[in-house]
N, C-alpha and C. Protein backbone atom coordinates (compact mmCIF):
# COMPACT_ATOMS: atom_id res chain seq x y z
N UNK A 1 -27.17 -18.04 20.95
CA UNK A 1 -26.62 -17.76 19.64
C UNK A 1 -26.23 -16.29 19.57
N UNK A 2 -24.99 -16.01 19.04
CA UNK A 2 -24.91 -14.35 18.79
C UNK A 2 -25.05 -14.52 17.26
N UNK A 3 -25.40 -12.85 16.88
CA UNK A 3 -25.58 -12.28 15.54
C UNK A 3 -24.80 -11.42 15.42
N UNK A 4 -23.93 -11.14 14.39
CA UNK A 4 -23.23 -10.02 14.41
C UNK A 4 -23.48 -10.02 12.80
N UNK A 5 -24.40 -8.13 12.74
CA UNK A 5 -24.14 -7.86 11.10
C UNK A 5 -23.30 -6.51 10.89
N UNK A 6 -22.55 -6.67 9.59
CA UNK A 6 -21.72 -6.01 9.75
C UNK A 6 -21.77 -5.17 8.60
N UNK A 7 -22.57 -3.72 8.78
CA UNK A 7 -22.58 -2.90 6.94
C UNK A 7 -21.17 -2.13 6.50
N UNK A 8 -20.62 -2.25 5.15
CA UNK A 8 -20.01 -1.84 4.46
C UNK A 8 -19.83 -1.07 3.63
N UNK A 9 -19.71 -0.10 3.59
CA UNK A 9 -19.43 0.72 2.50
C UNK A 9 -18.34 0.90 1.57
N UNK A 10 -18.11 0.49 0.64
CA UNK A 10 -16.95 0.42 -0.53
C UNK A 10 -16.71 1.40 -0.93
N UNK A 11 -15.45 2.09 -1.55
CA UNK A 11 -15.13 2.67 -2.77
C UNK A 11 -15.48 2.20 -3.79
N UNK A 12 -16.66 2.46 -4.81
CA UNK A 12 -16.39 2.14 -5.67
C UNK A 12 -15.45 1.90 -7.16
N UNK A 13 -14.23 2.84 -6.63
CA UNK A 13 -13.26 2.37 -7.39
C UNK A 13 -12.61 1.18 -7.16
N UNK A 14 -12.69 0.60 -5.43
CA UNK A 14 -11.99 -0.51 -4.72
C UNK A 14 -12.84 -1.72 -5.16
N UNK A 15 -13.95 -1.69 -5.84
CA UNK A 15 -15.36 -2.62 -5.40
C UNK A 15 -14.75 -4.26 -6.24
N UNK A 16 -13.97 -4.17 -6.80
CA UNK A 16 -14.00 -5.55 -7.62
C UNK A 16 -12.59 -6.03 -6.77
N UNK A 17 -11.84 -4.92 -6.58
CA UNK A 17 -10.45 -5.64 -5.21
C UNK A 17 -11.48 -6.29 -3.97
N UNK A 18 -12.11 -5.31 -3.78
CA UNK A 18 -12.69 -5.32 -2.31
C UNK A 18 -13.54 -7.34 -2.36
N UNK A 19 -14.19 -7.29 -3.69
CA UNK A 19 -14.92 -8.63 -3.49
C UNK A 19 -13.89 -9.96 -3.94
N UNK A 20 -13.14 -9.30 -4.40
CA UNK A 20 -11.94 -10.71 -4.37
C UNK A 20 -11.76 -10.45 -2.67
N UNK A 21 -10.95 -9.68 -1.74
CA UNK A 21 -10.41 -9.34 -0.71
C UNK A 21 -11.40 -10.32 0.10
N UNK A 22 -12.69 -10.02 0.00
CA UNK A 22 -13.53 -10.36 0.81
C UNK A 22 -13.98 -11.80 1.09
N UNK A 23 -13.66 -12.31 0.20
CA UNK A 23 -13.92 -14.21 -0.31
C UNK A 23 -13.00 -15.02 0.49
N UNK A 24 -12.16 -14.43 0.91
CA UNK A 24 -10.92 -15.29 1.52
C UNK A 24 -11.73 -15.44 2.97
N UNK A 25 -12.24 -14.45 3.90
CA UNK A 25 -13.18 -14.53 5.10
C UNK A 25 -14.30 -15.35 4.94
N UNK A 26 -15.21 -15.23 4.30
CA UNK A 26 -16.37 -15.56 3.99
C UNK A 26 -16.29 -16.88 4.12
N UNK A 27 -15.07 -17.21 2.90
CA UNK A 27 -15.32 -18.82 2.59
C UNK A 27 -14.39 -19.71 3.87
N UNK A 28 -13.56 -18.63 4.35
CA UNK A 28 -12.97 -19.59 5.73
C UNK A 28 -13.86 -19.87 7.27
N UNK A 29 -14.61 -18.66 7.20
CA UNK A 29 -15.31 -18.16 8.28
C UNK A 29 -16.24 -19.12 8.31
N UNK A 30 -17.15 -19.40 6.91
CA UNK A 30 -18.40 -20.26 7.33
C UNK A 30 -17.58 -21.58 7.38
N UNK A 31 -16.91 -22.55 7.12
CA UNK A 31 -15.95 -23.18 7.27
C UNK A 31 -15.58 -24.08 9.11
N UNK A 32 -15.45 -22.64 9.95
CA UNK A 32 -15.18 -22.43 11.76
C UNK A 32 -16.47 -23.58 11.92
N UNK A 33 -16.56 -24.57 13.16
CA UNK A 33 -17.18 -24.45 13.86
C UNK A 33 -17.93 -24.55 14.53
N UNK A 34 -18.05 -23.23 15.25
CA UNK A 34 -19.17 -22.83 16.05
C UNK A 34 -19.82 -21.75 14.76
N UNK A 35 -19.46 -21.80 13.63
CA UNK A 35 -20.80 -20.74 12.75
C UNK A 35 -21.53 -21.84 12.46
N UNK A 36 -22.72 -21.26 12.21
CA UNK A 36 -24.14 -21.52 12.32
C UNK A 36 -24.60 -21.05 10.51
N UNK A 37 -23.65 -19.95 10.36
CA UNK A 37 -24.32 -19.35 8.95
C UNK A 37 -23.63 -17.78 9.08
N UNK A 38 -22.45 -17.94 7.55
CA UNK A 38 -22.12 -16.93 7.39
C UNK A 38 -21.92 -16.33 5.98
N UNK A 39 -22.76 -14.91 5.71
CA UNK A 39 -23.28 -14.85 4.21
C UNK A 39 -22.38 -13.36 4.21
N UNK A 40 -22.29 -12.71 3.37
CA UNK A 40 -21.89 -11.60 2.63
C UNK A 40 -23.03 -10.64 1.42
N UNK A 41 -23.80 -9.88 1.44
CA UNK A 41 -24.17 -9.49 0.61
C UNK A 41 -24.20 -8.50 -0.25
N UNK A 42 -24.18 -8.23 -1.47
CA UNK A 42 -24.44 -6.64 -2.02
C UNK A 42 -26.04 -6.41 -1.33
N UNK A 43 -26.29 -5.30 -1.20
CA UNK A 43 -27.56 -4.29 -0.85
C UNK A 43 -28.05 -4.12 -2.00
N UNK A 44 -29.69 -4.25 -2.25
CA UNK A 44 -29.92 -3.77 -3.52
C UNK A 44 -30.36 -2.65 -3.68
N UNK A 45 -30.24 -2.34 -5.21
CA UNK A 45 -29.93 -0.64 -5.66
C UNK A 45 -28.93 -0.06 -5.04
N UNK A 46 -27.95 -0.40 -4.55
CA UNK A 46 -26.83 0.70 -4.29
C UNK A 46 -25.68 -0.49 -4.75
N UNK A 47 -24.71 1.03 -4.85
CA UNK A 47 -23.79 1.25 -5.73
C UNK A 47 -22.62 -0.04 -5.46
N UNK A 48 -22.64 0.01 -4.54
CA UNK A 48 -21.30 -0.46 -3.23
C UNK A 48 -21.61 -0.39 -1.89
N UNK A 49 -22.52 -1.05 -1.15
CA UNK A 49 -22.95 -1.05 -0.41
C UNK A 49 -23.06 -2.51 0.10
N UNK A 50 -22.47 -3.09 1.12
CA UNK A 50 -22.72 -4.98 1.44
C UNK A 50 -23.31 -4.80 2.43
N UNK A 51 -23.46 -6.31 3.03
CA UNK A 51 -23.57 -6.45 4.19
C UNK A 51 -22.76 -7.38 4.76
N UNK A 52 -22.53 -7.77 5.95
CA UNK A 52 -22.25 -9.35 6.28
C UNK A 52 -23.13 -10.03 7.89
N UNK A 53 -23.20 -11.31 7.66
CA UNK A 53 -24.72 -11.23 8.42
C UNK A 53 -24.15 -12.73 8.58
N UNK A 54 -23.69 -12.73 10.09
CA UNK A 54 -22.83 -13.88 10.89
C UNK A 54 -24.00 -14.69 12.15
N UNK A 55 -24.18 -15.97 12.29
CA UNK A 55 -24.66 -16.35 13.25
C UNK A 55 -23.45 -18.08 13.54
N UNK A 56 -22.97 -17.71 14.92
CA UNK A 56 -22.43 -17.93 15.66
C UNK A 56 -23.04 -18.98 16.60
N UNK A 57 -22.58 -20.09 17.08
CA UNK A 57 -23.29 -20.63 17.98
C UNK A 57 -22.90 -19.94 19.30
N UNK A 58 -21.82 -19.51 19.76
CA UNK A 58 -21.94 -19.09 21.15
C UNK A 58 -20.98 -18.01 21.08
N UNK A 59 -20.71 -17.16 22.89
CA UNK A 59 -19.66 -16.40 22.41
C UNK A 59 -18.33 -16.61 22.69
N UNK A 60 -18.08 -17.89 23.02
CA UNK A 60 -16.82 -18.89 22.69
C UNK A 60 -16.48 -19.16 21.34
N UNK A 61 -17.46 -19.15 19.81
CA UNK A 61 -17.20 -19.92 19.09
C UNK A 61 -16.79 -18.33 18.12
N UNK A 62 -17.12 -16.80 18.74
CA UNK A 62 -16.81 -15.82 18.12
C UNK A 62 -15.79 -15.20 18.63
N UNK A 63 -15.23 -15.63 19.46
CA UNK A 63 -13.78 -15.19 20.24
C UNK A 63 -12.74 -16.37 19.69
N UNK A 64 -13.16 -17.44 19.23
CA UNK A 64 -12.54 -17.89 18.24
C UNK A 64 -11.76 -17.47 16.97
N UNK A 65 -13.30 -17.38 16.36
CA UNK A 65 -13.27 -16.31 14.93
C UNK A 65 -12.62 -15.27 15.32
N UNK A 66 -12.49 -14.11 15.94
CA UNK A 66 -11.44 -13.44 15.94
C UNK A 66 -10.29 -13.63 16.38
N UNK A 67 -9.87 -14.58 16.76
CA UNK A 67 -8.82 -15.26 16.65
C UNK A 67 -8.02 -15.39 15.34
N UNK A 68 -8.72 -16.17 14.81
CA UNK A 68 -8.09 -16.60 13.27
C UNK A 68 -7.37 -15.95 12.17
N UNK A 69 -6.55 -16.53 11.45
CA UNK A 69 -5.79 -15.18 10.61
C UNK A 69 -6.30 -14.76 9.58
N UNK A 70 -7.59 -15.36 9.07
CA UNK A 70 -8.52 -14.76 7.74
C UNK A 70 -9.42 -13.53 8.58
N UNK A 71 -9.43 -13.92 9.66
CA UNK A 71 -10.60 -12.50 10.66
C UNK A 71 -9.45 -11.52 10.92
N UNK A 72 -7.80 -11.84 11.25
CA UNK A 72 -6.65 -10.74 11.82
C UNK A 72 -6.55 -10.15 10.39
N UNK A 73 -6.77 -10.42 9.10
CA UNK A 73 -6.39 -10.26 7.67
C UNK A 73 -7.06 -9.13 7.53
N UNK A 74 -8.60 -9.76 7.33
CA UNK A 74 -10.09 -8.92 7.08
C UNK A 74 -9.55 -7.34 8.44
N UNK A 75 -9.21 -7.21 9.60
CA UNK A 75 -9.26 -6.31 10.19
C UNK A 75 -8.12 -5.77 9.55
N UNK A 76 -7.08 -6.10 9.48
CA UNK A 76 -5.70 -5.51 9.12
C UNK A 76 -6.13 -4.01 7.96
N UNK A 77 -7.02 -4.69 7.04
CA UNK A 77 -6.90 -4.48 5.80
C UNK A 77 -8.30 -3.93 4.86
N UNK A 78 -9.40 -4.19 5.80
CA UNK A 78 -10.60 -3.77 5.64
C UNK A 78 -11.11 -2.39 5.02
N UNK A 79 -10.16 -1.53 5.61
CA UNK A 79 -10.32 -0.55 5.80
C UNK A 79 -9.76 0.27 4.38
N UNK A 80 -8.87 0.10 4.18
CA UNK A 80 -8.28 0.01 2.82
C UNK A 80 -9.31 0.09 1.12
N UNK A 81 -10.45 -0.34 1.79
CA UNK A 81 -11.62 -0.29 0.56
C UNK A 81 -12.32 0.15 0.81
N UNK A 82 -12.77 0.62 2.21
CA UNK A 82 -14.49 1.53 2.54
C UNK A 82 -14.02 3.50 2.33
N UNK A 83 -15.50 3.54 2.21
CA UNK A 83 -15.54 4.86 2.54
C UNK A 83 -15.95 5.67 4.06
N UNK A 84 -16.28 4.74 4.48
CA UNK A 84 -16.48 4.94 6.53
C UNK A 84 -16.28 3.89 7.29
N UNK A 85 -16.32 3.96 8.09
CA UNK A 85 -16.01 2.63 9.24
C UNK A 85 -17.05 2.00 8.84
N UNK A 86 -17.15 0.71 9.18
CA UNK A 86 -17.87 -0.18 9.61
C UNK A 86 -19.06 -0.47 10.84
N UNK A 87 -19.89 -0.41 10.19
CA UNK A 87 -21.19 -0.33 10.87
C UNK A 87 -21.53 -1.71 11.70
N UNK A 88 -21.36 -2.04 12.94
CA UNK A 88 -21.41 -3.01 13.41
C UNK A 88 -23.02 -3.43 14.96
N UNK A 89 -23.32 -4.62 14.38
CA UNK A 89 -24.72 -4.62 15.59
C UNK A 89 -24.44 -5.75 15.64
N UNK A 90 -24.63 -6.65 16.95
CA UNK A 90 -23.87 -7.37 18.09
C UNK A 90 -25.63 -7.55 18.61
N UNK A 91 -25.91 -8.97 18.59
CA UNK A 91 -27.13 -9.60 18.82
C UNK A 91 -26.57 -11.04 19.96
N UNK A 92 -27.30 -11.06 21.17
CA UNK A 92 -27.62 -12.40 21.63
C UNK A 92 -29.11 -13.13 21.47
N UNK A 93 -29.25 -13.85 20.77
CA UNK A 93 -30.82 -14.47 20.74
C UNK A 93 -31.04 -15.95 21.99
């Protein structure tokens, strides 16, 4: 199984674009598959702060997912609402 979580940091001026923006992945992604379980979260007590927290059955079924045009969308355009890159950790269990 891989894990991939992925932290976010928003603008909070972007934060109510950013969670429409973000629904279009989420709800296609868990949708794929080879996912196993794919969630999105706010962090609590902070401002604008998510997470996203992906389990994958293999790493065929996540070379998939980036494949797809809701994952080419989410990269295109991601960026557009944070205040730093994207914090990314890459798990095989």
């Amino acid at each position: 199984m891989k894990i991939i979580n992925v932290a976010l940091q928003v603008d909070p001026a972007k934060q109510a674009d950013y969670e429409a923006f973000i629904n279009e992945l989420v709800v296609n992604s868990a949708k794929e598959p080879g996912n196993l379980s794919y969630g999105h979260f706010k962090k609590l007590n902070c401002t604008a702060e998510y997470e996203i927290i992906e389990h994958w059955k293999d790493a065929a079924a996540v070379e998939e997912h980036n494949a797809t045009p809701h994952f080419q969308k989410f990269l295109a355009h991601v960026n557009d609402y944070l205040i730093h890159e994207p914090e990314i950790i890459r798990m095989t269990v």
